[in-house]
N, C-alpha and C. Protein backbone atom coordinates (compact mmCIF):
# COMPACT_ATOMS: atom_id res chain seq x y z
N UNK A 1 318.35 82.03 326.24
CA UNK A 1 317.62 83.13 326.82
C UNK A 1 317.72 83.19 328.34
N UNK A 2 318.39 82.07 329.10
CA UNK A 2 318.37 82.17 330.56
C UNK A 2 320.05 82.38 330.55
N UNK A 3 320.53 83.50 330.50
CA UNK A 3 321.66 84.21 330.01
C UNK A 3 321.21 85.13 331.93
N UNK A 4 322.68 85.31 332.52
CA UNK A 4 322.65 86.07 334.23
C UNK A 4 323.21 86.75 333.93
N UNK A 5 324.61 86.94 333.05
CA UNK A 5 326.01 87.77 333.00
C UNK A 5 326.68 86.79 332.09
N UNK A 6 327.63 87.99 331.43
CA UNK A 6 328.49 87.38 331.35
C UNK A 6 329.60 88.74 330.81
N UNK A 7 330.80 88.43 330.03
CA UNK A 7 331.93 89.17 330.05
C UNK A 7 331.19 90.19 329.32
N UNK A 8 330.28 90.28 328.31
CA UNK A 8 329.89 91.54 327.31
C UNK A 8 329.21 92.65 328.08
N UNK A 9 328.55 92.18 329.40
CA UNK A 9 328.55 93.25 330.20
C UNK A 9 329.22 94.18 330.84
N UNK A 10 330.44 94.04 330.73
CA UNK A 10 331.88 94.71 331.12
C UNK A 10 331.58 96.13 330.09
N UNK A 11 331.20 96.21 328.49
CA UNK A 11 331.28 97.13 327.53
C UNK A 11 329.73 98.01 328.25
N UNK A 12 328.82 97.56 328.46
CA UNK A 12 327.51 98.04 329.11
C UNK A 12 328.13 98.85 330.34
N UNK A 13 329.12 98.51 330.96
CA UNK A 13 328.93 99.19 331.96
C UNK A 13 329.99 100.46 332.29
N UNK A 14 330.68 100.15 331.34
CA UNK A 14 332.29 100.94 330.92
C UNK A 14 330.96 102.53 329.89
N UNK A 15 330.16 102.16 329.14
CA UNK A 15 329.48 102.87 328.14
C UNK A 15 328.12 103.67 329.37
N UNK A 16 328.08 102.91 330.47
CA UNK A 16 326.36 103.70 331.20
C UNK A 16 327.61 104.76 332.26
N UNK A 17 328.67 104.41 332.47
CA UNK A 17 329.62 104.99 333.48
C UNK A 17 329.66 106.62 332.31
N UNK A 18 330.41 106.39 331.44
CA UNK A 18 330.53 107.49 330.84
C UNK A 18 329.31 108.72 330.39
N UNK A 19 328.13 107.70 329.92
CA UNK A 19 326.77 108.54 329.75
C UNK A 19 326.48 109.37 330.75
N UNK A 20 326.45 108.43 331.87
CA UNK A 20 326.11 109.17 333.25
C UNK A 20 326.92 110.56 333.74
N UNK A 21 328.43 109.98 333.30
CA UNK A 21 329.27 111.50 333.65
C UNK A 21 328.81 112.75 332.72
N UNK A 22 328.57 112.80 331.75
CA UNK A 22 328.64 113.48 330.95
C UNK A 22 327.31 114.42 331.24
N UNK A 23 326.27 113.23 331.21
CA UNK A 23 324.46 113.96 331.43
C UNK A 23 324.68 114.76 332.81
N UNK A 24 325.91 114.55 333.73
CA UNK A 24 325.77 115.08 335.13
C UNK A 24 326.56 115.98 335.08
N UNK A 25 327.39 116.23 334.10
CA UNK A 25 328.18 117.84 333.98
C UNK A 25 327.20 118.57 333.25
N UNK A 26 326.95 117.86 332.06
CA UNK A 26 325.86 118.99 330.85
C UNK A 26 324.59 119.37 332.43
N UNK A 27 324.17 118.46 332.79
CA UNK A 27 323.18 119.01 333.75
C UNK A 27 323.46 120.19 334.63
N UNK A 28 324.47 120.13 334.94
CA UNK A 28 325.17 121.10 336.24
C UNK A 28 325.46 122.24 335.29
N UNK A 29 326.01 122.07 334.11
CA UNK A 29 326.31 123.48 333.10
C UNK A 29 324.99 124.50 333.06
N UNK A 30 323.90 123.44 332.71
CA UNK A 30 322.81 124.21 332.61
C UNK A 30 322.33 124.70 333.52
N UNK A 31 322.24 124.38 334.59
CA UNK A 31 321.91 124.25 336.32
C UNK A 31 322.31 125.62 336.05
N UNK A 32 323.74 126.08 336.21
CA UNK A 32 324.86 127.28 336.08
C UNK A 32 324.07 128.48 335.27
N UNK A 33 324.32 127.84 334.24
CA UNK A 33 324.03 128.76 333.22
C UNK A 33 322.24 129.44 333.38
N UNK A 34 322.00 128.70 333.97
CA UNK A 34 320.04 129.17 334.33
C UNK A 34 320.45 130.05 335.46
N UNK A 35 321.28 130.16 335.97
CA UNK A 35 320.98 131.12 337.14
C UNK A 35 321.85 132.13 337.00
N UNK A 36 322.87 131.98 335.95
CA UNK A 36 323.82 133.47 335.78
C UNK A 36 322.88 134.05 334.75
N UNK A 37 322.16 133.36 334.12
CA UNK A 37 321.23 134.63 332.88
C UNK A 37 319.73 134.83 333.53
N UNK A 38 319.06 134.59 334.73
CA UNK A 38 318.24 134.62 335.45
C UNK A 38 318.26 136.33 335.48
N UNK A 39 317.04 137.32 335.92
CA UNK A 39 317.25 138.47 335.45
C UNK A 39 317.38 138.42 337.42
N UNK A 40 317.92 139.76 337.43
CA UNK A 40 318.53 139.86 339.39
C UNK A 40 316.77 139.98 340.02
N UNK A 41 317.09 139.29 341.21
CA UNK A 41 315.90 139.51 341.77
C UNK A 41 314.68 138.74 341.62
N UNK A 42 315.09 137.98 340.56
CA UNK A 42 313.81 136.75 340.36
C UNK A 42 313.93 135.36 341.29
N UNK A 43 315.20 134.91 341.45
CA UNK A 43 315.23 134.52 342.37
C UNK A 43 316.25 134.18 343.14
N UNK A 44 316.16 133.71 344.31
CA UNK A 44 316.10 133.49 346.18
C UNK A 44 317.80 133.09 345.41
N UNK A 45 318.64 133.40 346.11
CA UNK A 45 320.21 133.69 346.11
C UNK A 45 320.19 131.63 347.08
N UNK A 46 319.80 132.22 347.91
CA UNK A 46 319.83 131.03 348.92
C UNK A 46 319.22 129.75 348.43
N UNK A 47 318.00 129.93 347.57
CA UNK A 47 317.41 128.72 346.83
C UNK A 47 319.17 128.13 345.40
N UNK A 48 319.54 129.44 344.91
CA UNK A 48 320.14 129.02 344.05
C UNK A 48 321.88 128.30 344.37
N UNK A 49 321.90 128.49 345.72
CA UNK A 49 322.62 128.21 346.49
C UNK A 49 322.67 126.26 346.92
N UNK A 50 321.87 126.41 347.52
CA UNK A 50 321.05 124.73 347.82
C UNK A 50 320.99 124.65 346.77
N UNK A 51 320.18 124.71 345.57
CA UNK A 51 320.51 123.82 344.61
C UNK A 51 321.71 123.44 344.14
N UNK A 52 322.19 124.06 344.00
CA UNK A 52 323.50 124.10 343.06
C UNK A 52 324.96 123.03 343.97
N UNK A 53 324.45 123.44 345.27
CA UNK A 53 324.98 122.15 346.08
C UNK A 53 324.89 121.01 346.05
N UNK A 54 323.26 120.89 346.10
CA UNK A 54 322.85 119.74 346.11
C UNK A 54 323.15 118.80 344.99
N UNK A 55 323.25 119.50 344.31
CA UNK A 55 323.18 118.92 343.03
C UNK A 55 324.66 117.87 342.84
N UNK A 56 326.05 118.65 343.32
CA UNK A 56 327.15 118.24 343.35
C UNK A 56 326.89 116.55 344.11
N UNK A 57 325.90 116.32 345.04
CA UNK A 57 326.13 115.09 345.29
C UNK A 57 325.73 113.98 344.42
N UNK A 58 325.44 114.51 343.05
CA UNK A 58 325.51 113.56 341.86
C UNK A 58 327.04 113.26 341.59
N UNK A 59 327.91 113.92 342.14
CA UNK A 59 329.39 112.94 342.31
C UNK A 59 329.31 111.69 343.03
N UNK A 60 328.82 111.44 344.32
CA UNK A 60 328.64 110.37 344.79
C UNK A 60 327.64 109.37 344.19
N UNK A 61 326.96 109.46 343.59
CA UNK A 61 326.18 108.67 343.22
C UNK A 61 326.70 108.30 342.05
N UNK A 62 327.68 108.87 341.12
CA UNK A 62 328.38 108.19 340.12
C UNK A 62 329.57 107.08 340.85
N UNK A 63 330.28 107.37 341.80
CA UNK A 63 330.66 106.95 342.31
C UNK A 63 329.95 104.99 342.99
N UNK A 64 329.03 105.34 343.59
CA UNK A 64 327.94 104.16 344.07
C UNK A 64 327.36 103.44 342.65
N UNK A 65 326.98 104.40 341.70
CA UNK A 65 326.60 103.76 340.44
C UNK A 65 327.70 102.24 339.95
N UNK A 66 329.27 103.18 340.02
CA UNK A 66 330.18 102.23 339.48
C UNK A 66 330.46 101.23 340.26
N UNK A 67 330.90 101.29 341.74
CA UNK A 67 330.68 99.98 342.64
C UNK A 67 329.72 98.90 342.68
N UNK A 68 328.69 99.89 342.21
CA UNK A 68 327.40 98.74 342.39
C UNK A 68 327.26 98.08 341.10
N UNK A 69 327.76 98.37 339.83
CA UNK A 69 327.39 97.85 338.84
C UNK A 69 328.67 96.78 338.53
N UNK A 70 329.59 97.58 339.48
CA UNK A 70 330.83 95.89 338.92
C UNK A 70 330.60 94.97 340.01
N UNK A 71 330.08 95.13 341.01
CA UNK A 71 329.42 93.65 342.15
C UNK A 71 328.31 92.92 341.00
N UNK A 72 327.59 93.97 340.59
CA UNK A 72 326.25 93.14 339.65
C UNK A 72 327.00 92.73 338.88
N UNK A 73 328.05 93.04 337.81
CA UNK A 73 328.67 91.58 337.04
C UNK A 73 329.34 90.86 337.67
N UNK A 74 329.80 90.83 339.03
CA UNK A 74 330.61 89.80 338.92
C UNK A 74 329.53 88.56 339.64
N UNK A 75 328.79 89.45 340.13
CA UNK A 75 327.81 88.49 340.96
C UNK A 75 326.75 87.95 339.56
N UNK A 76 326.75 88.28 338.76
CA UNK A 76 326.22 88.03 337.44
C UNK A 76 327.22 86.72 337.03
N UNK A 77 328.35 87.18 336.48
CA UNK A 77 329.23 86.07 336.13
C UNK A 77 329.42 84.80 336.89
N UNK A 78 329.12 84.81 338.51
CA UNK A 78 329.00 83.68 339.49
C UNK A 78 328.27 82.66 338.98
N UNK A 79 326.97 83.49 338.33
CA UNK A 79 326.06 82.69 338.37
C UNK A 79 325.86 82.30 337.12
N UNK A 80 326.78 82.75 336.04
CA UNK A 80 326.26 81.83 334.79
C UNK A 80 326.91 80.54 334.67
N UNK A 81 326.92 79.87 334.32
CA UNK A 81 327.35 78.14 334.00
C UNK A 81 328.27 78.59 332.21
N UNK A 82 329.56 78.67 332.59
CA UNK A 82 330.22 78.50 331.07
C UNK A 82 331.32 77.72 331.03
N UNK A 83 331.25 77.13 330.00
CA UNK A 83 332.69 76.17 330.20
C UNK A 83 334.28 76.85 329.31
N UNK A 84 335.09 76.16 329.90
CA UNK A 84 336.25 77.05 330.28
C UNK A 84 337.17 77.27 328.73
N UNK A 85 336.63 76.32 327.87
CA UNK A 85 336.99 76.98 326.27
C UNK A 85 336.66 78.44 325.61
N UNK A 86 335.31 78.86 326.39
CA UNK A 86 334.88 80.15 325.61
C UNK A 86 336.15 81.46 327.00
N UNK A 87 336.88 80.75 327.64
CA UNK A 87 337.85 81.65 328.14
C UNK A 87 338.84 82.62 327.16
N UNK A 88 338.87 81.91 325.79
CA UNK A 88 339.83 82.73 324.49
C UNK A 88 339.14 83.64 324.22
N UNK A 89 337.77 83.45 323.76
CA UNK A 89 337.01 84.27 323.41
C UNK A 89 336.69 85.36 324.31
N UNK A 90 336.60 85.22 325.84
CA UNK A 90 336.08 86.31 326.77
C UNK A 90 337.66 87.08 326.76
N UNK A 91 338.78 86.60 326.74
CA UNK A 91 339.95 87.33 326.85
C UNK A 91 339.85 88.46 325.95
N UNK A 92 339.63 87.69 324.53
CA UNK A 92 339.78 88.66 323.64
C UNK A 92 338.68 90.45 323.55
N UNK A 93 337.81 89.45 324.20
CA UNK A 93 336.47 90.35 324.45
C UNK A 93 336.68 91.69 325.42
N UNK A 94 337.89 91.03 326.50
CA UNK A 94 338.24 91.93 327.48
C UNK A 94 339.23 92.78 326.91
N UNK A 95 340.17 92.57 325.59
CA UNK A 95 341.13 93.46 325.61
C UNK A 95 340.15 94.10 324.41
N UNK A 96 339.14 94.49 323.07
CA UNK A 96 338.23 95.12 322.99
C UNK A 96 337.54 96.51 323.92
N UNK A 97 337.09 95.64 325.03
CA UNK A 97 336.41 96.67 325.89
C UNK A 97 337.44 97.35 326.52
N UNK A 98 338.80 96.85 326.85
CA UNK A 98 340.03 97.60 327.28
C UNK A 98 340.06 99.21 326.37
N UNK A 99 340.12 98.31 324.96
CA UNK A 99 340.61 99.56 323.42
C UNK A 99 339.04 100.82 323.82
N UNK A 100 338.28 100.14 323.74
CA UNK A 100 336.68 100.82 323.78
C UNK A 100 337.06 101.80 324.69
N UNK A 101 337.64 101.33 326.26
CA UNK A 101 336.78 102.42 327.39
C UNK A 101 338.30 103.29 327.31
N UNK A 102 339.98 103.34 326.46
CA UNK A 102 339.98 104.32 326.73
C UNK A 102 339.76 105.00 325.66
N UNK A 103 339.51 104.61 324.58
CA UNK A 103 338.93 106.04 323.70
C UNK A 103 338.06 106.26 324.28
N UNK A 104 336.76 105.92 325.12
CA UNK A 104 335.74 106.71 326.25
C UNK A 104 336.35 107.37 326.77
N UNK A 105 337.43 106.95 327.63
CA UNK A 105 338.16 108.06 328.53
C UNK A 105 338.83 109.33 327.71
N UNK A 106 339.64 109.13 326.74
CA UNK A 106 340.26 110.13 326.09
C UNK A 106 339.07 110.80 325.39
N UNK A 107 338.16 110.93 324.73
CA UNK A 107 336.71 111.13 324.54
C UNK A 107 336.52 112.25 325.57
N UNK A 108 335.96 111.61 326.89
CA UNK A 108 335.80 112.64 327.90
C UNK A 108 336.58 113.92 328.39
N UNK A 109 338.36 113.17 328.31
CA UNK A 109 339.44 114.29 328.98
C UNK A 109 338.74 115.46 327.68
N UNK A 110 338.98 114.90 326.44
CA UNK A 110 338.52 116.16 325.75
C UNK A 110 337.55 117.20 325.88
N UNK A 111 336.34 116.51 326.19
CA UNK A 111 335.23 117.30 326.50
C UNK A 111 335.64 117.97 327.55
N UNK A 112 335.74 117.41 328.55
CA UNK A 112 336.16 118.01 330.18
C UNK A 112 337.01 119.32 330.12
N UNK A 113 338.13 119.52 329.07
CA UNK A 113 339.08 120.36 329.25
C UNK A 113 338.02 121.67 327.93
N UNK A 114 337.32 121.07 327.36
CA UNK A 114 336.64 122.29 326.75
C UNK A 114 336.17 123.45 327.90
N UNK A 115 336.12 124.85 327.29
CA UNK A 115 336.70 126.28 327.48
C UNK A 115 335.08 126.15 328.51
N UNK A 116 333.71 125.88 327.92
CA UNK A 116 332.75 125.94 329.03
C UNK A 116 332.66 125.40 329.85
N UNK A 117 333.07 123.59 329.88
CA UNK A 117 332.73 122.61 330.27
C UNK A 117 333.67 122.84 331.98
N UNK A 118 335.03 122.90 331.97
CA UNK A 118 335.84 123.17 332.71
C UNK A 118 335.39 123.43 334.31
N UNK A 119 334.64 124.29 334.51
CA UNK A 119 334.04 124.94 335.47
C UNK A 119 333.27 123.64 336.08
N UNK A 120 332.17 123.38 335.18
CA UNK A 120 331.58 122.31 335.91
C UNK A 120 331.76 120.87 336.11
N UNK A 121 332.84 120.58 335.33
CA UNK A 121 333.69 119.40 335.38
C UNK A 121 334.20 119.50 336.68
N UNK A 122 335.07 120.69 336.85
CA UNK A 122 335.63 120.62 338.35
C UNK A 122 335.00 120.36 339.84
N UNK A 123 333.60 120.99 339.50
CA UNK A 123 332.83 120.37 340.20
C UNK A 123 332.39 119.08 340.60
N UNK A 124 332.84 118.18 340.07
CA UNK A 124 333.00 116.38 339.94
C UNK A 124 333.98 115.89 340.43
N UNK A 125 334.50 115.97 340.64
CA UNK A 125 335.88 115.36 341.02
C UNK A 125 336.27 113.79 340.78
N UNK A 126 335.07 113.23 342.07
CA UNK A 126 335.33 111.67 341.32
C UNK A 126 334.84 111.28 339.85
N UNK A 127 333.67 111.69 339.46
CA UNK A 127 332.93 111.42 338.59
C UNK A 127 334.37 111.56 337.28
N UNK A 128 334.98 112.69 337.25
CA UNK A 128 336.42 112.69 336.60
C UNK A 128 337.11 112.07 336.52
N UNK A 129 337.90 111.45 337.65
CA UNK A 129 338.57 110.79 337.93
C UNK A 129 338.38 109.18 337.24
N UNK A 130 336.75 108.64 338.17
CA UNK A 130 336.14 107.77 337.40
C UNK A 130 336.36 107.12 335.98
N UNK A 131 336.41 108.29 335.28
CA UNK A 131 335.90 108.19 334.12
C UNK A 131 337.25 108.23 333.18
N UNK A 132 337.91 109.19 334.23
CA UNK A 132 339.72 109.07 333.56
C UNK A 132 340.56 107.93 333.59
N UNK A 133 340.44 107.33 334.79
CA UNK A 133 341.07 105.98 335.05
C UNK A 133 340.00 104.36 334.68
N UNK A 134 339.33 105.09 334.13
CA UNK A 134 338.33 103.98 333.06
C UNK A 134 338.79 102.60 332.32
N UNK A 135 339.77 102.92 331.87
CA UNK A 135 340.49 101.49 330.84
C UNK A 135 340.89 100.71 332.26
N UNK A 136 341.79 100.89 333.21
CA UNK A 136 342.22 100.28 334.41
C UNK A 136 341.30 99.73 335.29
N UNK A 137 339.70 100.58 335.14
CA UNK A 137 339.07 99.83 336.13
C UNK A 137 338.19 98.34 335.27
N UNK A 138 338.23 98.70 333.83
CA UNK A 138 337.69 97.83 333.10
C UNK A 138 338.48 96.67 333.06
N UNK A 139 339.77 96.73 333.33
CA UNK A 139 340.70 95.81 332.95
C UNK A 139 340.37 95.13 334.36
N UNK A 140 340.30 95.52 335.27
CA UNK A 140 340.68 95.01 336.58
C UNK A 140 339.01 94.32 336.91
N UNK A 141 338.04 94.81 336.32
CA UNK A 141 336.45 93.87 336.22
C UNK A 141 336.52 93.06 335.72
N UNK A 142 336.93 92.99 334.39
CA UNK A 142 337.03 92.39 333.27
C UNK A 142 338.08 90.43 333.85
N UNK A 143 339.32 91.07 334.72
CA UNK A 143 339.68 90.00 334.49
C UNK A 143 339.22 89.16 336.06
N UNK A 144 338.17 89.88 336.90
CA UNK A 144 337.80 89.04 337.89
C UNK A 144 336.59 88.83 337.04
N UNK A 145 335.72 89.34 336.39
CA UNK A 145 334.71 88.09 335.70
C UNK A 145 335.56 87.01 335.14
N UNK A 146 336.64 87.06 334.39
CA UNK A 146 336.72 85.95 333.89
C UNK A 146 337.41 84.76 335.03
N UNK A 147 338.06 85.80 336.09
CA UNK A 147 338.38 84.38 337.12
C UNK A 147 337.41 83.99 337.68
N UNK A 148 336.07 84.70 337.89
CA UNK A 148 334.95 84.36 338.80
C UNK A 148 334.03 83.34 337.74
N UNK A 149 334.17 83.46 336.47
CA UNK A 149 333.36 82.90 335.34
C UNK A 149 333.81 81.30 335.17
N UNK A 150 335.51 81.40 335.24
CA UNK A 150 336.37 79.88 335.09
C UNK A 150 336.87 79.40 335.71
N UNK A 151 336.95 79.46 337.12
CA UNK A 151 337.47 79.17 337.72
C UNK A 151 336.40 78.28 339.30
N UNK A 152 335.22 78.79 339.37
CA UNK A 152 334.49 78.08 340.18
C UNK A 152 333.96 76.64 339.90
N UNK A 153 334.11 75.74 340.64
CA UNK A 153 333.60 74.24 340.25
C UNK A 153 332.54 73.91 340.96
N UNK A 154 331.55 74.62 340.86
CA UNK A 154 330.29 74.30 341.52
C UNK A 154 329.47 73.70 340.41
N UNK A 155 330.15 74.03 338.84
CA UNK A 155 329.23 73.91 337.50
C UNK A 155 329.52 72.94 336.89
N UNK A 156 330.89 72.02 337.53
CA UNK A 156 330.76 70.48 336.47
C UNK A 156 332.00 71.47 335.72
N UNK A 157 332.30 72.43 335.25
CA UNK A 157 333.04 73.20 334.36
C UNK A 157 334.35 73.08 335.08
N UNK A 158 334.63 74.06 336.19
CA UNK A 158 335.63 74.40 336.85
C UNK A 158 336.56 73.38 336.33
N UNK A 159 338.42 74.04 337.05
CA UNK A 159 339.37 73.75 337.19
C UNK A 159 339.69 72.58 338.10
């Protein structure tokens, strides 16, 4: 139960990356869609303006979301104590979450290129991108937890 990190958080964070893109286009669709069926004159052009801006800086924050959550595993993985046999097992674990995040990714291109979605997808840019080049960034977390996990000898474990 005194568990910090370890490699299965790689699938947690490959799975909150994608949720997040998705709730932040459907959000922005609706955002859209509330103000093109709004009847004229109800409201402020300029309010619907600022919002609809503002809103786009939920690209950056998907962006900060994903930086910040692969420092928290690896700074997670620093700190757990594992010894360097369960390294087969985390490999295997990593090429799994590899298979996982790009059917996530191919998952998304689909949605993204749907006939409504399009519009406000484009509005994302990184959050797209993100989410497209997904298997590569998992691979590339994935295998500094496991160098950051087996490779430190502060734990009696190390190399």
């Amino acid at each position: 139960m005194n568990k910090k990190g370890s490699i299965t958080d790689i699938m947690f964070v490959a799975i909150s990356i994608f949720v997040i893109a998705i709730v932040i286009i459907l959000c922005h669709l609706l955002i859209v869609e509330f103000f093109a069926r709004a009847p004229a004159g109800t409201i402020n052009t300029t309010y619907e303006t600022e919002m609809t801006d503002n809103y786009k800086q939920f690209d950056y924050m998907t962006a900060s979301f994903t930086i910040g959550s692969f420092l928290f595993v690896l700074v997670g993985a620093y700190l757990l104590n594992t010894h360097p046999i369960f390294f087969i097992a985390g490999f295997f674990f990593l090429m799994l979450s590899i298979f996982v995040s790009a059917i996530i990714s191919n998952t998304f291109g689909a949605f993204v290129e749907a006939e409504q979605i399009v519009a406000s997808a484009n509005a994302f840019p990184i959050t797209t991108t993100i989410v497209q080049y997904l298997p590569i960034e998992i691979m590339v977390l994935g295998f500094g937890v496991l160098v950051v996990l087996f490779i430190k000898k502060d734990d009696g474990y190390g190399l």
